[in-house]
C-alpha atoms as a PDB file:
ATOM      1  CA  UNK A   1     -35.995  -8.040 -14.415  1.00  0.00           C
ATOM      2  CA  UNK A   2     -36.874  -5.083 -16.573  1.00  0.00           C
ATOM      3  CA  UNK A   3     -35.776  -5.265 -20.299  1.00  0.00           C
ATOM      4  CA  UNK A   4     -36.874  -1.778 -21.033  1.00  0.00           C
ATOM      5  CA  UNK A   5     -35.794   1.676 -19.575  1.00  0.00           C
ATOM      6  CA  UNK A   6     -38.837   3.811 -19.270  1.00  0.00           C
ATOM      7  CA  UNK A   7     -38.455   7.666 -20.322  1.00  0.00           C
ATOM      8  CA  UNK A   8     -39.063   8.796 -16.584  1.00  0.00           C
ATOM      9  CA  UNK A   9     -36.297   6.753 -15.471  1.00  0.00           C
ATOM     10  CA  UNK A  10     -33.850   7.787 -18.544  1.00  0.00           C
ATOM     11  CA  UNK A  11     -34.947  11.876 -17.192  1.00  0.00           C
ATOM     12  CA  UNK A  12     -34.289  11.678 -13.702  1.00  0.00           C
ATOM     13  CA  UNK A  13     -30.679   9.798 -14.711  1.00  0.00           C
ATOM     14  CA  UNK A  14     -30.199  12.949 -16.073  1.00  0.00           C
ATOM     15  CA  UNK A  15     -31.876  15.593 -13.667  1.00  0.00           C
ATOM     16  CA  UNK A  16     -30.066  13.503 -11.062  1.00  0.00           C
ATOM     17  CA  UNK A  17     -26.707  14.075 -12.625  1.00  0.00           C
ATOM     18  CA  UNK A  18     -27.319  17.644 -13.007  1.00  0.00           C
ATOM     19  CA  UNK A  19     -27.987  18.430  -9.492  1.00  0.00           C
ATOM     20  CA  UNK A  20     -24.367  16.783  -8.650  1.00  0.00           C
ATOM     21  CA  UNK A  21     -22.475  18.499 -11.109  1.00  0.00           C
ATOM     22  CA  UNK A  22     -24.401  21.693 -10.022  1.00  0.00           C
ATOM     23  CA  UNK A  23     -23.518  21.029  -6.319  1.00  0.00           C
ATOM     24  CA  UNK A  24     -19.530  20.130  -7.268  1.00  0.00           C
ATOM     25  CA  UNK A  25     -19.608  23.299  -8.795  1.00  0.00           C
ATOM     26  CA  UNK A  26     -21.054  25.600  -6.369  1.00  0.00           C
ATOM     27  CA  UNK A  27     -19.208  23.763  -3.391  1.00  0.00           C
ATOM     28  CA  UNK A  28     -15.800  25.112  -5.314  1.00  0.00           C
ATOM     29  CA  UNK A  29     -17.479  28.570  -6.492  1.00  0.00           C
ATOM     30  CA  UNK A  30     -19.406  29.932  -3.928  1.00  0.00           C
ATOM     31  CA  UNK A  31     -18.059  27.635  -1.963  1.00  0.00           C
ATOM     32  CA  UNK A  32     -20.565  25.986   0.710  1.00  0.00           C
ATOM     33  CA  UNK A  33     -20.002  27.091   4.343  1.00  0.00           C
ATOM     34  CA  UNK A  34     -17.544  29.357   3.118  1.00  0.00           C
ATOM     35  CA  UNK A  35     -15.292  26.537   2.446  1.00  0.00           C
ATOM     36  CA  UNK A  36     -13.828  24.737  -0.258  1.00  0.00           C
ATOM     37  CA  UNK A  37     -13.124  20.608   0.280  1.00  0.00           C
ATOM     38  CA  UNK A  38      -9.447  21.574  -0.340  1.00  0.00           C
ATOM     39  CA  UNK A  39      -9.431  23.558   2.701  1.00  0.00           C
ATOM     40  CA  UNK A  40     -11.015  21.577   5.210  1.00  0.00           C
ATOM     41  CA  UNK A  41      -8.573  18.501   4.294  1.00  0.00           C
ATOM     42  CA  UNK A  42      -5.988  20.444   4.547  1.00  0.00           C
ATOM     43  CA  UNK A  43      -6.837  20.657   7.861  1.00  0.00           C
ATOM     44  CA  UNK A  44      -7.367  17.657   8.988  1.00  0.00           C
ATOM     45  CA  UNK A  45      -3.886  16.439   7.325  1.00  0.00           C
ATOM     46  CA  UNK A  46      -5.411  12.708   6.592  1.00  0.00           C
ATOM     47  CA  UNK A  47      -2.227  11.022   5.302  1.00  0.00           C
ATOM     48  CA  UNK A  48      -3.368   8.541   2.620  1.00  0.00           C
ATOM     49  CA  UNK A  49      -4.521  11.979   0.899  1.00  0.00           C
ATOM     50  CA  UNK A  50      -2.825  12.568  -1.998  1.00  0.00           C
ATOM     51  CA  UNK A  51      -1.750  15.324  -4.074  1.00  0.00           C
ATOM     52  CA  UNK A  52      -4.616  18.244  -4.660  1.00  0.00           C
ATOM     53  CA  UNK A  53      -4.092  17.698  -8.380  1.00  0.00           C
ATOM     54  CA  UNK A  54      -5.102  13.982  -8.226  1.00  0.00           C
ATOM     55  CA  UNK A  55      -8.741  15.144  -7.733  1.00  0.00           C
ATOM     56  CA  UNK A  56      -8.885  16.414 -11.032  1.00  0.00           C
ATOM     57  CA  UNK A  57      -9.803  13.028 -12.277  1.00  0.00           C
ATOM     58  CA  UNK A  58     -13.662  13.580 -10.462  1.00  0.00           C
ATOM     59  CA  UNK A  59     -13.486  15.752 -14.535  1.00  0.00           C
ATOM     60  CA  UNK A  60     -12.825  12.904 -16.202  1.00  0.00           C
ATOM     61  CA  UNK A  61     -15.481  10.652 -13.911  1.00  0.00           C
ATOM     62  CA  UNK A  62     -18.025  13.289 -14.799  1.00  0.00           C
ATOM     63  CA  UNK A  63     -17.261  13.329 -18.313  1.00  0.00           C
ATOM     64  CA  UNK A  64     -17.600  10.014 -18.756  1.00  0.00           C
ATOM     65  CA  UNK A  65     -20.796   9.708 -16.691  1.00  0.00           C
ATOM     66  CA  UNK A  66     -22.335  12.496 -18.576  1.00  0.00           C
ATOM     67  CA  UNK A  67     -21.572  10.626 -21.967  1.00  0.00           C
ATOM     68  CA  UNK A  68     -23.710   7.567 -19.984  1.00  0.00           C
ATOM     69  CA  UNK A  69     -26.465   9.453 -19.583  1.00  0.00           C
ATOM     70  CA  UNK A  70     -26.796  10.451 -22.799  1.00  0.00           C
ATOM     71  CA  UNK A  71     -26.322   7.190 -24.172  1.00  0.00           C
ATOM     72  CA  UNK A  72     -29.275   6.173 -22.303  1.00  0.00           C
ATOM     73  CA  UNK A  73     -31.021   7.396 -25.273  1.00  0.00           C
ATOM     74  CA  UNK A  74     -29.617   5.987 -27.886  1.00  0.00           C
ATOM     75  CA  UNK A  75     -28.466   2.746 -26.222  1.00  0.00           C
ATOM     76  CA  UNK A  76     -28.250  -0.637 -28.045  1.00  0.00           C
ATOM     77  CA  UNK A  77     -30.234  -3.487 -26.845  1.00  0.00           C
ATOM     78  CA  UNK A  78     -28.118  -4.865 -24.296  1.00  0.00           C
ATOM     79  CA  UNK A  79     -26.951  -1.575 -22.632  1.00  0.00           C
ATOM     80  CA  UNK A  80     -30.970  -0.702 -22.496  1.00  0.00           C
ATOM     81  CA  UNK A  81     -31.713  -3.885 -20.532  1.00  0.00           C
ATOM     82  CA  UNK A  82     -28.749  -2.821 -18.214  1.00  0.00           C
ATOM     83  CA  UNK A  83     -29.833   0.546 -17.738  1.00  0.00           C
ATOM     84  CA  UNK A  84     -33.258  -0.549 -17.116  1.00  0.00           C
ATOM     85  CA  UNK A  85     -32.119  -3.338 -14.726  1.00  0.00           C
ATOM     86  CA  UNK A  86     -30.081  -0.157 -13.005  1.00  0.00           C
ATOM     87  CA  UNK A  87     -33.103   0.972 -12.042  1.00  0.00           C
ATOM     88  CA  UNK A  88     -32.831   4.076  -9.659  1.00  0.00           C
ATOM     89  CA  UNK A  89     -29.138   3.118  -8.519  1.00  0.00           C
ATOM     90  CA  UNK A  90     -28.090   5.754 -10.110  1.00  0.00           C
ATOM     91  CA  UNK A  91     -30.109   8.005  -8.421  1.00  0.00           C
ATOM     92  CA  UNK A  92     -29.298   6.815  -5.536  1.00  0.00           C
ATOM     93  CA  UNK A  93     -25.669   7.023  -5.880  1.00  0.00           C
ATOM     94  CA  UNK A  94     -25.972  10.701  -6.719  1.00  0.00           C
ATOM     95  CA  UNK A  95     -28.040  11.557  -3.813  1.00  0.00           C
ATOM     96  CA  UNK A  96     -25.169  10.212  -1.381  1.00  0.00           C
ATOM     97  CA  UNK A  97     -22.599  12.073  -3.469  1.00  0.00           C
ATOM     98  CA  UNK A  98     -24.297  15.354  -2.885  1.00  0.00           C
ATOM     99  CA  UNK A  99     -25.294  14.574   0.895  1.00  0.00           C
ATOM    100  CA  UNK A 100     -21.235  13.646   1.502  1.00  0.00           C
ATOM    101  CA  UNK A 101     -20.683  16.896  -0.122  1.00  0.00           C
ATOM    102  CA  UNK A 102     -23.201  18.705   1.884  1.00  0.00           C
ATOM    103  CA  UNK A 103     -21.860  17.266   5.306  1.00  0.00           C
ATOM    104  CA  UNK A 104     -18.258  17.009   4.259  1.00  0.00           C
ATOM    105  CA  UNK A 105     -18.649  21.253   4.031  1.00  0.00           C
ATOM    106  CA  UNK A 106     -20.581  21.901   6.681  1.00  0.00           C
ATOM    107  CA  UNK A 107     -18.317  19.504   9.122  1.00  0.00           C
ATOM    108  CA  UNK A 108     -20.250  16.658  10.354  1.00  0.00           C
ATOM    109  CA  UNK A 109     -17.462  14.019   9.582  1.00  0.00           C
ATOM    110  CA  UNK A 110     -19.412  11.299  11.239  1.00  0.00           C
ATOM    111  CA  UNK A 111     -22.342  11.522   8.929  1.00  0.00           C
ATOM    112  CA  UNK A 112     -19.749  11.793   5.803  1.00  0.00           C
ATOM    113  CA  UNK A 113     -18.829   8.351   6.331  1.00  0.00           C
ATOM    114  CA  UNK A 114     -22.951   7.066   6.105  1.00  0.00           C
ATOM    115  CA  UNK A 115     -22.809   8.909   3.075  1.00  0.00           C
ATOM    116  CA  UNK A 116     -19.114   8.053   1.463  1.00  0.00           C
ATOM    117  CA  UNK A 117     -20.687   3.802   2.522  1.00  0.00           C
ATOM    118  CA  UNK A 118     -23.845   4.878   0.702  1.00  0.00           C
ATOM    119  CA  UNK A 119     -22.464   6.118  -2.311  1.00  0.00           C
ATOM    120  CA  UNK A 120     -19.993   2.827  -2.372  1.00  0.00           C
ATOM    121  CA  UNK A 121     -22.341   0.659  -2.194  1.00  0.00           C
ATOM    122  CA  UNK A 122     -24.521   1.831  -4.387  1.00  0.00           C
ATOM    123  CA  UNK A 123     -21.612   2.169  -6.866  1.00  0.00           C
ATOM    124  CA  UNK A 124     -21.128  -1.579  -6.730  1.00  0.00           C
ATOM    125  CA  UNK A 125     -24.320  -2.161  -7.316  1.00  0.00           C
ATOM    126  CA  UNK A 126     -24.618  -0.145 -10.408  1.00  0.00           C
ATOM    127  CA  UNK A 127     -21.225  -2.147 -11.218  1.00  0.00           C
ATOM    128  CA  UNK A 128     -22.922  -5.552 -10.554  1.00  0.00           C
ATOM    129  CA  UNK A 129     -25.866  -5.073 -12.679  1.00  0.00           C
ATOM    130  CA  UNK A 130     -23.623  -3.679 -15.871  1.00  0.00           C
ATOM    131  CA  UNK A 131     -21.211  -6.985 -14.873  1.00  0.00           C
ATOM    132  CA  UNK A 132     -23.963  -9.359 -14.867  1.00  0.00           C
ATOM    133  CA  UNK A 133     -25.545  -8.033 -18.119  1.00  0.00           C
ATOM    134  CA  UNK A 134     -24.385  -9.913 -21.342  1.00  0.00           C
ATOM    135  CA  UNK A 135     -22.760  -7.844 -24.112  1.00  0.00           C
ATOM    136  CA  UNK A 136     -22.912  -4.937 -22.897  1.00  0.00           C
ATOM    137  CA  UNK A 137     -20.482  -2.101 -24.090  1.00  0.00           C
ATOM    138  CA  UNK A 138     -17.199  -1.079 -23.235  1.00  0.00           C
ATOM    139  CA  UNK A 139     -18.606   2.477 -22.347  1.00  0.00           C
ATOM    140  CA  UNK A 140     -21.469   0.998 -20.576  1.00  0.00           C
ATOM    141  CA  UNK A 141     -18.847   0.123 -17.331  1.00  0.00           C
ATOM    142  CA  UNK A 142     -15.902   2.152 -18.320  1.00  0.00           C
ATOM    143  CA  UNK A 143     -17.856   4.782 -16.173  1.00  0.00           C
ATOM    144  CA  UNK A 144     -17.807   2.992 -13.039  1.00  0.00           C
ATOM    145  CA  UNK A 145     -14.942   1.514 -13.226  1.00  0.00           C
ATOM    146  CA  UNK A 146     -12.903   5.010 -12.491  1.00  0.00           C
ATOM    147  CA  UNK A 147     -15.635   5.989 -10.580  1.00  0.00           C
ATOM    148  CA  UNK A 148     -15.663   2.931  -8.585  1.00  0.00           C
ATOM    149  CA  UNK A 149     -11.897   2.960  -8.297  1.00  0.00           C
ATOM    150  CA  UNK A 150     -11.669   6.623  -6.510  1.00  0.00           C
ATOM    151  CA  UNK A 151     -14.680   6.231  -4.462  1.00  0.00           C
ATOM    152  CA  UNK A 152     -12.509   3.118  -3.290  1.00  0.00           C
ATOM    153  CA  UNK A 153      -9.955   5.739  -2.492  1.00  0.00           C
ATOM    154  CA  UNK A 154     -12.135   8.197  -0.613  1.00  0.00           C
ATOM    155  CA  UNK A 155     -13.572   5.647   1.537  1.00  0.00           C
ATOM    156  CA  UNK A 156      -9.997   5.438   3.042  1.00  0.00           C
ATOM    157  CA  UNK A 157      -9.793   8.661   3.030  1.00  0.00           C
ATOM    158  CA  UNK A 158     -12.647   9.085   4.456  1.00  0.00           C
ATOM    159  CA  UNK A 159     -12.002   6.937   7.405  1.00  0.00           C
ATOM    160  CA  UNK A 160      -8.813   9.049   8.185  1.00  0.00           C
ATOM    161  CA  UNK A 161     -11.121  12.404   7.954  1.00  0.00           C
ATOM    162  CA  UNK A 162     -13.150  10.452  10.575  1.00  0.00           C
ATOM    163  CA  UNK A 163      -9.988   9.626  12.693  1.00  0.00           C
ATOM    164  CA  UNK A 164      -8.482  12.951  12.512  1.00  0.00           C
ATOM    165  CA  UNK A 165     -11.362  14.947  13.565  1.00  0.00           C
ATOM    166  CA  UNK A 166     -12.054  12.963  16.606  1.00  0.00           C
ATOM    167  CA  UNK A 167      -8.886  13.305  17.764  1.00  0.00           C
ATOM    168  CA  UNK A 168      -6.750  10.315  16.790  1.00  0.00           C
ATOM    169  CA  UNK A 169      -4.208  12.821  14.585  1.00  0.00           C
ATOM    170  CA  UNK A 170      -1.622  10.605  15.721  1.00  0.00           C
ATOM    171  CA  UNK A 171      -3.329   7.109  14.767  1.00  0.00           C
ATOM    172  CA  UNK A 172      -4.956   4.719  17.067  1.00  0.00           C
ATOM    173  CA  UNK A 173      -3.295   1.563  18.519  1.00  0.00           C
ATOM    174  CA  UNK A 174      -0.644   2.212  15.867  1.00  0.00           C
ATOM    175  CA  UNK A 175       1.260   5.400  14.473  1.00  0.00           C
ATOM    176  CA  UNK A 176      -0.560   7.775  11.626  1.00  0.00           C
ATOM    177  CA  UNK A 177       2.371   6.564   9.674  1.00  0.00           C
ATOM    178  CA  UNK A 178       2.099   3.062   9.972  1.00  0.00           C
ATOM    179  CA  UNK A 179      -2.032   3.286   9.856  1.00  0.00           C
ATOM    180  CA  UNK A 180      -1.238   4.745   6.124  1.00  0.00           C
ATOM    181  CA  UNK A 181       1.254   2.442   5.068  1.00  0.00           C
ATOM    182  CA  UNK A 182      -0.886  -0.493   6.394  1.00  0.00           C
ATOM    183  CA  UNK A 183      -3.801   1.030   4.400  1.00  0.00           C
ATOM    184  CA  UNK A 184      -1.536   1.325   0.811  1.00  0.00           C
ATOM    185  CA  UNK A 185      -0.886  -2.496   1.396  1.00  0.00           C
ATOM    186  CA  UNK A 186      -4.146  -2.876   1.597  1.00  0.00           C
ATOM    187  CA  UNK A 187      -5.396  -0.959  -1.724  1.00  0.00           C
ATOM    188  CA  UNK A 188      -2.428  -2.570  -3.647  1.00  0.00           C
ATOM    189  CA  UNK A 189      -4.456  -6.231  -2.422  1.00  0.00           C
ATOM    190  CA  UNK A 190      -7.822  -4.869  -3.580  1.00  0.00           C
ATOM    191  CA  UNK A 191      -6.533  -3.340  -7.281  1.00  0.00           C
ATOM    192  CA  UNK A 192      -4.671  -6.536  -7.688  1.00  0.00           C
ATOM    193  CA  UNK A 193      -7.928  -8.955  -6.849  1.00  0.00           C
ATOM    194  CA  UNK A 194     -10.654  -6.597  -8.513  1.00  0.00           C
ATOM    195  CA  UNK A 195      -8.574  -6.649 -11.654  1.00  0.00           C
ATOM    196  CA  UNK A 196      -7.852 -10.205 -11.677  1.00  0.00           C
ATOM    197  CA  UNK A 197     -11.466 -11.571 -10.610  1.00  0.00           C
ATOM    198  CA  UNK A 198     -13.196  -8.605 -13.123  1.00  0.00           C
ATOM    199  CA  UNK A 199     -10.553  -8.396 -15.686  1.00  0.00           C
ATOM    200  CA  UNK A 200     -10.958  -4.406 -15.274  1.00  0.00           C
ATOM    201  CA  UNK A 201      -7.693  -2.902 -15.641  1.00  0.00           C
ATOM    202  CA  UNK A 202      -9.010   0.775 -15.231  1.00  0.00           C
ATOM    203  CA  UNK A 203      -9.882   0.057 -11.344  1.00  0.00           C
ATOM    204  CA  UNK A 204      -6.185  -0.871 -10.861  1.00  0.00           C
ATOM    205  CA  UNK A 205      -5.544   2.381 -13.032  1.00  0.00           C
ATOM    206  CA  UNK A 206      -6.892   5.127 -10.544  1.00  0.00           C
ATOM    207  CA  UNK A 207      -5.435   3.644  -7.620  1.00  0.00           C
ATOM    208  CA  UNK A 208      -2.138   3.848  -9.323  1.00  0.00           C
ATOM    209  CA  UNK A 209      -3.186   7.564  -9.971  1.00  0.00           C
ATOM    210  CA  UNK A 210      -3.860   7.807  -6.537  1.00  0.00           C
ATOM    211  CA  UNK A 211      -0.624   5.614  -5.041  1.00  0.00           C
ATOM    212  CA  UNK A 212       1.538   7.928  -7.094  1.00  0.00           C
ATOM    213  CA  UNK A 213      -0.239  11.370  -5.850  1.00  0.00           C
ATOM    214  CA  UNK A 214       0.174  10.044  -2.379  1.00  0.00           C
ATOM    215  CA  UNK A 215       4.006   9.242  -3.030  1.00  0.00           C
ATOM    216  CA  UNK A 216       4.268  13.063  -4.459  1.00  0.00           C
ATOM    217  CA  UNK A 217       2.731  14.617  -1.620  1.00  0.00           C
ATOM    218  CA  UNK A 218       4.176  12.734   1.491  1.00  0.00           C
ATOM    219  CA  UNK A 219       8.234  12.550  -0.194  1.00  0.00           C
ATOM    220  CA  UNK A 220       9.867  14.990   2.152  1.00  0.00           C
ATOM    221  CA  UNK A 221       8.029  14.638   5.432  1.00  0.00           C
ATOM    222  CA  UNK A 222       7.405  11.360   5.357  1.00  0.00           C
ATOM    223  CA  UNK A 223       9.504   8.927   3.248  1.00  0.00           C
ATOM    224  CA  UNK A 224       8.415   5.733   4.980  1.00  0.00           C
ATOM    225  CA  UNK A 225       4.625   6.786   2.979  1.00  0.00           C
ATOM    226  CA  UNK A 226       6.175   7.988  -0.213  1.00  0.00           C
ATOM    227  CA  UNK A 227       8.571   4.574  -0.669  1.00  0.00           C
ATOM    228  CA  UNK A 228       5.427   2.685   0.150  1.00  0.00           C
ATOM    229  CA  UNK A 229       3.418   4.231  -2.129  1.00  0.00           C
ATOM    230  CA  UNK A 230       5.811   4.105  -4.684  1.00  0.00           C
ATOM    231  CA  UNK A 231       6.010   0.849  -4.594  1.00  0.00           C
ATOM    232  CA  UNK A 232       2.577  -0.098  -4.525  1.00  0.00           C
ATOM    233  CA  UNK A 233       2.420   1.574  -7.720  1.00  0.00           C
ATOM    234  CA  UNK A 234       5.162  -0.124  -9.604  1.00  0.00           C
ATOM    235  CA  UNK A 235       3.531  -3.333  -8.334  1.00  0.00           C
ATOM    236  CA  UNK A 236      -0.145  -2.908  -9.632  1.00  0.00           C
ATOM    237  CA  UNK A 237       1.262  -0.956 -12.886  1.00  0.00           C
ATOM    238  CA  UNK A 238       3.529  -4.122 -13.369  1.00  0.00           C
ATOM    239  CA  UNK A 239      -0.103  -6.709 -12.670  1.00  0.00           C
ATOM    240  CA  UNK A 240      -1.721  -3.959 -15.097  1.00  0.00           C
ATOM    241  CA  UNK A 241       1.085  -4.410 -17.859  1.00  0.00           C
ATOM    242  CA  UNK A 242       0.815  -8.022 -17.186  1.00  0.00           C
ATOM    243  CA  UNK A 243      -2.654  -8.203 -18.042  1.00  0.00           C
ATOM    244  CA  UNK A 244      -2.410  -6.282 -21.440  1.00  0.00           C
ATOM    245  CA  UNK A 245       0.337  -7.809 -22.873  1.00  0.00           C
ATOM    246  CA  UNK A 246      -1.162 -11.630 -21.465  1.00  0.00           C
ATOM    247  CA  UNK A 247      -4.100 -10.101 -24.587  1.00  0.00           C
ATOM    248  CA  UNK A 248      -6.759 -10.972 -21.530  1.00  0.00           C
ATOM    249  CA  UNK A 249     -10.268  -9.385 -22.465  1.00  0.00           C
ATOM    250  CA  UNK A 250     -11.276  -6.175 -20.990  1.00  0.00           C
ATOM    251  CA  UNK A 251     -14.284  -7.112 -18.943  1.00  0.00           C
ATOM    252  CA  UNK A 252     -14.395 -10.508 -20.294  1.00  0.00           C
END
């Protein structure tokens, strides 16, 4: 492995960041295809959606991934060797957010989920490499921890948006109701392993975030959703309490 990031690779970190936060803007402003990614989910009414104000936390993702890239440049020892051992991850993972953005606006929902897997896996791998790194900083995964966390959200999401536009409104082998509940179950199991086998609370934290936006939005037409979610939330905020007050390390 690489113990050194070289100035190229520190740049197009940041070009490549710039180009997404250029394209998030512009697919709000202008917005691409006429369209904003509010609108077109509204449409397809994908259940395990939550609340439109839940997406405000992509600010705080690109906040803290902006702070990243600028501590690129002033980064300690064993951050550099992680950033270096990052490689063009990074890159990568900003090319497939852009190209689900791209697709996602201009409709072709079966190419949104190559994209969505793309930028998921190339999350974790970013993830991995910071993980596997000794002593690095608490900023150095904070990052991708949220960002990890609601990509892990859109993914289902994702799949729905897939679903719905095919045709399958109504679910497939079982009821849109009970596909979504099944689903919740599911992302309770996965915030309540990744936090115990990582000891990374803030992964558990955004699907609470998004558990609770889901609850919000599906309370008066579909209870059965909202209880769930409700209670998948009191259940991983309980496991998260649990692990602060057990004074477990943060990504020890």
């Amino acid at each position: 492995m690489n113990y050194q990031q070289s100035l190229l690779l520190k740049w197009s970190n940041v070009v490549a960041l710039l180009i997404v936060l250029v394209v998030n803007v512009l697919s709000n402003t202008v917005p691409i295809n006429g369209q904003t990614a509010g609108e077109i989910s509204d449409r397809l009414n994908v259940l395990f959606t939550p609340a439109g104000y839940v997406f405000s936390i992509w600010s705080l993702i690109y906040l803290l991934l902006i702070i990243w890239v600028i501590r690129q440049f002033f980064a300690r020892p064993a951050d550099e060797e992680a950033y270096a051992n990052i490689g063009y991850w990074f890159i990568i993972s900003c090319f497939f957010n852009v190209s689900w953005l791209l697709l996602f606006h201009y409709e072709f929902f079966l190419l949104t989920m190559v994209a969505m897997v793309g930028l998921l896996v190339s999350l974790i791998v970013v993830y991995r490499v910071i993980m596997l790194t000794p002593h690095t900083s608490f900023l150095m995964r904070l990052p991708f921890s949220i960002y990890l966390g609601w990509v892990s959200v859109a993914t289902i999401v994702n799949v729905g948006v897939v679903f719905n536009s095919l045709g399958f409104e109504e679910g497939l082998f079982l009821s849109n109701v009970a596909w979504t509940i099944l689903l919740l179950v599911i992302a309770l199991l996965l915030g309540l392993w990744f936090t115990h086998s990582f000891n990374d609370p803030f992964y558990s934290l955004v699907l609470i975030w998004a558990f609770i936006g889901i609850a919000i939005e599906r309370q008066g037409e579909y209870p059965a959703i909202a209880m769930t979610a409700w209670a998948c939330a009191a259940i991983l905020g309980a496991y998260v309490v649990y692990f602060f007050l057990s004074n477990k390390k943060v990504y020890g």
